[in-house]
Protein backbone atom coordinates (compact mmCIF):
# COMPACT_ATOMS: atom_id res chain seq x y z
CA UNK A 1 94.32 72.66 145.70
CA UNK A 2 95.78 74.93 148.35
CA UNK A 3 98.07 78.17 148.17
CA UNK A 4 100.91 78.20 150.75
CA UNK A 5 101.87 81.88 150.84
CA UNK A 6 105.48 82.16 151.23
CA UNK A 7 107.49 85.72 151.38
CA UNK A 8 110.04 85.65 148.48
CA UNK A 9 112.49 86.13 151.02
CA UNK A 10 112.52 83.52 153.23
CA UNK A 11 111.63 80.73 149.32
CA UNK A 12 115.16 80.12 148.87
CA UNK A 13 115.08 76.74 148.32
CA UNK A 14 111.60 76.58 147.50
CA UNK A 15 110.62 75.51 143.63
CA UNK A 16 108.95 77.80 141.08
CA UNK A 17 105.17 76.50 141.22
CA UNK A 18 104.88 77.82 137.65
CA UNK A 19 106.45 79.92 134.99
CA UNK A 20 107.06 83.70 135.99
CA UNK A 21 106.58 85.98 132.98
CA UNK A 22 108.30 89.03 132.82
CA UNK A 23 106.93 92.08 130.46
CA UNK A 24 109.26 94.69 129.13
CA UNK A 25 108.04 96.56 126.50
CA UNK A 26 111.46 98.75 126.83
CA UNK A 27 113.28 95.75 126.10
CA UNK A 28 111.28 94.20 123.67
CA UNK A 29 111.09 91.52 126.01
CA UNK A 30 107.82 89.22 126.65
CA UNK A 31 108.25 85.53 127.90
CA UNK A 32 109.00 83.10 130.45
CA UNK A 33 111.69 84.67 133.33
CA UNK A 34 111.90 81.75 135.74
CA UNK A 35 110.30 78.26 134.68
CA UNK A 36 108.53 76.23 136.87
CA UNK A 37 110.76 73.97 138.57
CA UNK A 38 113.46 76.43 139.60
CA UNK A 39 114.94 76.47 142.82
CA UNK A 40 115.22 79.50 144.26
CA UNK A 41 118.47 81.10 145.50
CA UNK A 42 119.20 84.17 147.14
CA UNK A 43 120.33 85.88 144.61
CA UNK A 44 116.72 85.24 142.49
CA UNK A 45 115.20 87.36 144.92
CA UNK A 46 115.93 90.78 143.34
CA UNK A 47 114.75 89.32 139.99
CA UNK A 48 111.66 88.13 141.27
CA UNK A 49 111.37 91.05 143.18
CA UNK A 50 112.09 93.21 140.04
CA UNK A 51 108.80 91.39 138.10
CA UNK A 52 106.41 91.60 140.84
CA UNK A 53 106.94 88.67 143.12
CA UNK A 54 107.22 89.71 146.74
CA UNK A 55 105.35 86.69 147.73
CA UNK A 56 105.93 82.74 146.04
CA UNK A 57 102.40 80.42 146.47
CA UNK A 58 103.76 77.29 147.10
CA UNK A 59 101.03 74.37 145.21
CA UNK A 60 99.74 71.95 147.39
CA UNK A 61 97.63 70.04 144.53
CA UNK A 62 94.77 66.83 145.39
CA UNK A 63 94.83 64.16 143.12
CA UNK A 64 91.82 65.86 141.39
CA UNK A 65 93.79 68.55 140.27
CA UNK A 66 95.70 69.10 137.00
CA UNK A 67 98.54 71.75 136.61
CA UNK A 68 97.88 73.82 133.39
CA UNK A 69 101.13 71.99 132.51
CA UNK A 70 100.32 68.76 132.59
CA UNK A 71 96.75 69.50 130.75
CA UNK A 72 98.55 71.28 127.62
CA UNK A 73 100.64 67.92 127.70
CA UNK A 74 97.69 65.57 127.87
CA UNK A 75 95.71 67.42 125.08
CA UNK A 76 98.67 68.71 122.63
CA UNK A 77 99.01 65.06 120.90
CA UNK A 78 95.14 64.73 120.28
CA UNK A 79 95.22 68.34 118.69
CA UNK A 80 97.75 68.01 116.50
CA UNK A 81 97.28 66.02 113.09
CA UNK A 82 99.53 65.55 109.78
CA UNK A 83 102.43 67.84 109.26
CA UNK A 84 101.29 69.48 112.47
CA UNK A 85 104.42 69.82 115.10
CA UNK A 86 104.18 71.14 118.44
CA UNK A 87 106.36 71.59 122.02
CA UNK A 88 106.96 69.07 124.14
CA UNK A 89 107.71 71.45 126.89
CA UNK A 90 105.04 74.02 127.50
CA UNK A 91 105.79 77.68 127.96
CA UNK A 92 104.03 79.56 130.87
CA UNK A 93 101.45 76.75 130.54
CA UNK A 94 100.93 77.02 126.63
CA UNK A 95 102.24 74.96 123.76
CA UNK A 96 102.87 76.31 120.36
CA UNK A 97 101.92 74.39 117.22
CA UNK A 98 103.70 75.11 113.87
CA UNK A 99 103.68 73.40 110.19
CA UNK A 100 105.42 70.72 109.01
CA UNK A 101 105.94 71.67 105.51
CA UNK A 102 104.93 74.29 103.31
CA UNK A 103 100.72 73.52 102.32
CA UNK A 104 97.36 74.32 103.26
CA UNK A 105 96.27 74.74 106.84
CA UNK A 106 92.89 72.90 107.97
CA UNK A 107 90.69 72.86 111.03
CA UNK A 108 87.79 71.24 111.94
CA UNK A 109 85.78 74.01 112.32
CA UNK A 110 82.77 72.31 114.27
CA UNK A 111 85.36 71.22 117.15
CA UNK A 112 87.41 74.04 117.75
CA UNK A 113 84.59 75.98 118.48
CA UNK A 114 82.99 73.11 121.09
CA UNK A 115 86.83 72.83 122.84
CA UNK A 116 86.95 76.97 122.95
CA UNK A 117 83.07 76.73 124.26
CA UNK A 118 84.99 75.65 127.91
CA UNK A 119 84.88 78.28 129.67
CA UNK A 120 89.20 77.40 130.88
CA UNK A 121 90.17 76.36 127.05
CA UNK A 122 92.26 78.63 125.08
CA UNK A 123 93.19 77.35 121.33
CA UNK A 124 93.15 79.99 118.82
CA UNK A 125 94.14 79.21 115.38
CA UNK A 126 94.67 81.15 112.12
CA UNK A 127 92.27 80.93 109.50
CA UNK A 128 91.08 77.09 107.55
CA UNK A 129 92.60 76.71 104.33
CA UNK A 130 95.20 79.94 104.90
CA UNK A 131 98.53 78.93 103.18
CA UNK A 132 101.47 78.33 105.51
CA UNK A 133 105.03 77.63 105.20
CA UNK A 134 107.35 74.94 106.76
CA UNK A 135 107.96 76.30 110.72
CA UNK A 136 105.06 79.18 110.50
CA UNK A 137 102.82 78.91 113.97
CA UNK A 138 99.37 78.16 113.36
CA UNK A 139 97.78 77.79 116.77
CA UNK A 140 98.61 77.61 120.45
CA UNK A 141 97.13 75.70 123.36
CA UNK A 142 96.55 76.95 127.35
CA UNK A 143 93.87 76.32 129.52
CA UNK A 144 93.36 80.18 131.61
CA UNK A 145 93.46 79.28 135.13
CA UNK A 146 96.98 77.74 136.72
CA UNK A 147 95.10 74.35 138.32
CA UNK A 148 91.62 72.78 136.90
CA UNK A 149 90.16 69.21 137.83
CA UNK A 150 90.70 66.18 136.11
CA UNK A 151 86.99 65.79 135.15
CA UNK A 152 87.25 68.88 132.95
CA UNK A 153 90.59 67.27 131.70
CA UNK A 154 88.37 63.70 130.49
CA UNK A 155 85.71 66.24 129.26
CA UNK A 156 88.28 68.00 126.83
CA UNK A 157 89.69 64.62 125.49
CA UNK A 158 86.29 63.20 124.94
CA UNK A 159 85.47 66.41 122.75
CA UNK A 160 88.66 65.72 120.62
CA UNK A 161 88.73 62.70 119.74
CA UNK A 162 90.10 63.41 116.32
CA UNK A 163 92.67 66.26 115.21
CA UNK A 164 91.28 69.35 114.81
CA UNK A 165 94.38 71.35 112.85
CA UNK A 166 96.35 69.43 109.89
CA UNK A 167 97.98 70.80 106.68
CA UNK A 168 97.92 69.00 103.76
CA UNK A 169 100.79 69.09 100.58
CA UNK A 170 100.38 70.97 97.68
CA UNK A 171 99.32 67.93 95.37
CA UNK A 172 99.94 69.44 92.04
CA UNK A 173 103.54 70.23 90.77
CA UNK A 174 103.19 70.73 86.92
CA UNK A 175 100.96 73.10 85.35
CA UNK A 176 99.85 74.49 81.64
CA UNK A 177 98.90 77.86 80.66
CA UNK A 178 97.22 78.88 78.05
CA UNK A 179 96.47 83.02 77.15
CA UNK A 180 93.03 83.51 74.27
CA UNK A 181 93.01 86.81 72.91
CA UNK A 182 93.49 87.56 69.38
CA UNK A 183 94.70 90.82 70.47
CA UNK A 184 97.75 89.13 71.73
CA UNK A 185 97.22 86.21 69.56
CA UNK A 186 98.43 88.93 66.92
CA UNK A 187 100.95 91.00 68.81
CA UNK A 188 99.04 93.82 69.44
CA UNK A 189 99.38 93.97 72.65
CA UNK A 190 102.17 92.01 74.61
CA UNK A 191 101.35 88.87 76.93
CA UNK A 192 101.20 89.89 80.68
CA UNK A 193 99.55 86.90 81.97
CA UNK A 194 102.50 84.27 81.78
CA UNK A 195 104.88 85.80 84.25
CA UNK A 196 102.26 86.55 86.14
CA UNK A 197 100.97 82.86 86.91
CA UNK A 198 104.21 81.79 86.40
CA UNK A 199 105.49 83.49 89.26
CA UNK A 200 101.83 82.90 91.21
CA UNK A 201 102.46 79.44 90.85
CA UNK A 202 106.34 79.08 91.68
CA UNK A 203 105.59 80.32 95.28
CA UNK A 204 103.73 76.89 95.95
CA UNK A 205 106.51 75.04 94.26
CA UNK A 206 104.26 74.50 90.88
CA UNK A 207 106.36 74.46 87.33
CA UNK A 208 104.77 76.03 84.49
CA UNK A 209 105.59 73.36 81.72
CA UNK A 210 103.59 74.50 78.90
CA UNK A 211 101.95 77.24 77.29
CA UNK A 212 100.40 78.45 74.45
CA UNK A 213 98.24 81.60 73.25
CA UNK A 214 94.80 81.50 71.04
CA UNK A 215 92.64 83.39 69.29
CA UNK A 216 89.08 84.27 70.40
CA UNK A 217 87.79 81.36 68.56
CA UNK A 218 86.17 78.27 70.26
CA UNK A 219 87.54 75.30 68.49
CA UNK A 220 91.37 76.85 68.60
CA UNK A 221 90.47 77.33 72.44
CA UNK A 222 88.83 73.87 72.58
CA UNK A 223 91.73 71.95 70.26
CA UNK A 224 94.60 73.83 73.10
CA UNK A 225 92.69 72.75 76.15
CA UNK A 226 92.86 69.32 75.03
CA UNK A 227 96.24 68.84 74.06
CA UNK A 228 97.22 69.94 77.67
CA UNK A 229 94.60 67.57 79.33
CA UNK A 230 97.11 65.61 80.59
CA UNK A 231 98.12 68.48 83.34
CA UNK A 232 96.99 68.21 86.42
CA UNK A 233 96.18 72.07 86.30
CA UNK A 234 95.35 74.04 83.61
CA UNK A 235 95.16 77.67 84.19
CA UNK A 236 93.05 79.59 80.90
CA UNK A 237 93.31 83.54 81.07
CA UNK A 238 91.57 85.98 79.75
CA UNK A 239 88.08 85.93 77.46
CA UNK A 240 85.94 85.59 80.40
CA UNK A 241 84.18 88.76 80.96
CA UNK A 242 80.13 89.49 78.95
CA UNK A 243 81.25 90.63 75.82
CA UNK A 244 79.92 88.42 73.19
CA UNK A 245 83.42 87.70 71.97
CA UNK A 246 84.96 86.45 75.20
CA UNK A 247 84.10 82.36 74.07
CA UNK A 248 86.63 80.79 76.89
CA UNK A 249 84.08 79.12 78.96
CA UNK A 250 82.20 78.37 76.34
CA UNK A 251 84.97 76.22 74.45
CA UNK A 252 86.07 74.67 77.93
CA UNK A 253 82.61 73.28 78.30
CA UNK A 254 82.45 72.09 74.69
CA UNK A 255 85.73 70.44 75.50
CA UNK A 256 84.04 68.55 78.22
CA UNK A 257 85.21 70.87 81.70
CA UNK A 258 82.33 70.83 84.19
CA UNK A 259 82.79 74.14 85.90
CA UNK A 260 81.06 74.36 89.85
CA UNK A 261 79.40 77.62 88.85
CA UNK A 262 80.19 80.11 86.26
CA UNK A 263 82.07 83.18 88.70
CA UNK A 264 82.27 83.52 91.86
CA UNK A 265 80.84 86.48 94.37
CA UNK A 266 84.68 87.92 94.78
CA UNK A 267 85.83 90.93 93.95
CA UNK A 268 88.27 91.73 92.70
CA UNK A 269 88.12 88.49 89.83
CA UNK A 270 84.50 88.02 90.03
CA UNK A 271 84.64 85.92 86.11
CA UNK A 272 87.38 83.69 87.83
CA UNK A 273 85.51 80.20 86.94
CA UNK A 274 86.55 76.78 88.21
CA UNK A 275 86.29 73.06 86.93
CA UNK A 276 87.28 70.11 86.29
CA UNK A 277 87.76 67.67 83.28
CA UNK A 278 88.55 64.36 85.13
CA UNK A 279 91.70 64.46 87.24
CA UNK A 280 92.06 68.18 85.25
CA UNK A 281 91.60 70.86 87.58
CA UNK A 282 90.62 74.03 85.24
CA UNK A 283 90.82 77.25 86.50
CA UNK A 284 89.51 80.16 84.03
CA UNK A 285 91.59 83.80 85.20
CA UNK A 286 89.86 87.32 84.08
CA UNK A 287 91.77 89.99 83.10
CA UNK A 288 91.04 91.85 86.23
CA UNK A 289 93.51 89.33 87.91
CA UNK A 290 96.48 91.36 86.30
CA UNK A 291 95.49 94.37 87.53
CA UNK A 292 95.46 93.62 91.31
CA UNK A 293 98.37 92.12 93.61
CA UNK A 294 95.17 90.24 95.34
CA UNK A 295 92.31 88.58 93.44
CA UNK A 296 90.08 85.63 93.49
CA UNK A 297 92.57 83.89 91.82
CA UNK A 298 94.93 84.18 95.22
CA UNK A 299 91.80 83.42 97.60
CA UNK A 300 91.25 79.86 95.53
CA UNK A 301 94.65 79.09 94.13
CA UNK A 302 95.99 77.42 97.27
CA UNK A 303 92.67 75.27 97.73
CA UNK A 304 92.93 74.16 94.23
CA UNK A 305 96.78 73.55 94.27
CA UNK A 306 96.00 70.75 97.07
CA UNK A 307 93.31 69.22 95.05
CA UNK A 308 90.67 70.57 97.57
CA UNK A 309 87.64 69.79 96.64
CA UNK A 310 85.34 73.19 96.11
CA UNK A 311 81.75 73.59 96.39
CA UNK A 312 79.02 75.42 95.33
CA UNK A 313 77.90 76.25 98.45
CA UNK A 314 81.56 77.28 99.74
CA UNK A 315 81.68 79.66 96.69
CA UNK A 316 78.85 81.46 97.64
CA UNK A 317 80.25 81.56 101.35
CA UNK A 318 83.31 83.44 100.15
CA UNK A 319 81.01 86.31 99.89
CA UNK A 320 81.33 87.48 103.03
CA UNK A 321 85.18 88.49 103.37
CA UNK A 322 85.26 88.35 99.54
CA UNK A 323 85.56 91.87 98.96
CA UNK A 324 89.02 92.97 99.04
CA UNK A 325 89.70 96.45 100.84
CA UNK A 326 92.07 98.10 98.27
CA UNK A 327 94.68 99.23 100.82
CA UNK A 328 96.91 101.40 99.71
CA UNK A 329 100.09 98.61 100.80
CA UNK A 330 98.66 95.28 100.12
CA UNK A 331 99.92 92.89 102.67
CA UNK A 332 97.87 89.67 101.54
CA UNK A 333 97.53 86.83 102.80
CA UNK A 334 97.83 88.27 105.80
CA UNK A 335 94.48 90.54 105.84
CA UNK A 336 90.45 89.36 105.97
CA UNK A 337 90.28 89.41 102.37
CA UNK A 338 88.84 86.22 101.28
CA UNK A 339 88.97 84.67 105.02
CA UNK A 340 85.44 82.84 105.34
């Protein structure tokens, strides 16, 4: 590649080599001024002038060289995987990638890292398994300098040879609760939990078709989980916590549910408790959930919502971001609380 330095005054006529960003913070202005491709006139020369340009570098490019341009354009397609759009058109060399739908966001972790390893490669993502909505941006592709060589170009597209960002649909659209507590049971104390996971569950587009509240007693906890096996999510609150009367896991798992590991190292929610019963996806909520706008219960929910498989081993990692801050104005999801 060579540079042909050209002073701005005698470029009319001359084409952008690439897109000129202009910064003004006093306008609230950040972005591409002239795009590549623009032929300059004489009255662009005050503009350019006004952002910097006294002097346009005309591109003489090899036929080892690739524009930053052309490489977003190459690579974007390989990148992107289901319900993952992106530009056609980059934008001072970078390419935006948004979300289909509303769902979960993935990345292959593994990947991402290797293609950001290159020293040129920019892709920064937000967080695997964050919950997006239809049109929210997710990552963004450049490579840092204006002009690499082709050779780093076949090096990048060997390294993804799969896509490394999806999202995938929340799977489960009908839901049963059901509240144990023979305090409530009883009346003595009114039912908080429904609109609670009601409304947790509406913002992913899940009905709540079904609910019913139960004593502390196994077999009326046991004979209710049943007769909502049929859901593809059952949500079972409160009766989780040490005291010897809280029996809710205990009548799950004489029901049949095989739970991943009783709790989970999060806090807030640490006696949130999840398993399954075939295609049933349990999920057992503490009391501490009602309490907090954020919880453990808000880390997993989206996860289990597009029948995401959970591990042991994944639990545990949760410990590290797990424990929430307590900010005065919670602005969750959007914080490192429960980010692994």
């Amino acid at each position: 590649m060579r540079r042909v330095k050209i002073p701005v005054e005698k470029a009319i006529g001359e084409k952008i080599p690439h897109d000129f960003t202009k910064i003004s913070p006093e306008e609230g202005y950040k972005g591409a001024f002239f795009k590549r491709g623009h032929v300059i006139t004489e009255d662009d020369i005050p503009l350019l002038k006004s952002i910097g340009k006294n002097y346009i570098y005309k591109l003489v490019l090899d036929e080892n060289d690739v524009h930053e341009d052309e490489f977003s354009i190459a690579l974007s397609p390989r990148l992107a995987g289901e319900n993952i759009e992106f530009d056609k058109r980059p934008s001072e060399g970078k390419v935006t990638f948004k979300s289909k739908i509303n769902g979960l966001f993935k990345l292959y972790r593994k990947k991402v890292i290797k293609l950001n390893s290159i020293s040129i490669t920019s892709f920064p993502t937000i967080h695997n398994n964050f919950p997006v909505e239809k049109g929210q941006r997710v990552a963004a592709f450049r490579i840092i300098p204006l002009v690499t060589k082709k050779a780093i170009l076949d090096r990048v597209l060997s390294i993804v040879d799969r896509p490394l960002i999806w999202v995938e649909e929340y799977k489960i659209k009908r839901a049963a609760l059901i509240v144990t507590g023979s305090e409530i049971y009883s009346g003595i104390v009114n039912d908080k939990f429904r609109p609670l996971i009601e409304r947790k569950l509406s913002q992913f587009g899940v009905k709540l078709e079904n609910y019913r509240i139960v004593r502390d007693d196994i077999d009326e906890i046991k004979k209710a989980f049943l007769s909502f096996s049929e859901y593809e999510f059952v949500v079972v609150s409160g009766g989780s916590s040490v005291d010897p009367d809280d029996v809710t896991k205990k009548a799950l798992k004489r029901a049949g549910v095989k739970f991943i590991r009783e709790g989970n190292p999060i806090q807030p929610a640490n006696n949130l408790t999840i398993g399954y019963f075939g295609d049933t996806t349990v999920c057992v909520v503490p009391a501490g959930a009602l309490f907090y706008k954020a919880s453990a219960f808000d880390v997993m929910l989206p996860r289990l919502l597009a029948k995401d498989k959970i591990t042991r081993r994944e639990i545990a990692e949760y410990a590290i971001g797990g424990l929430c801050h307590f900010c005065k104005v919670c602005v969750y999801p959007v914080c490192p609380f429960g980010k692994v």
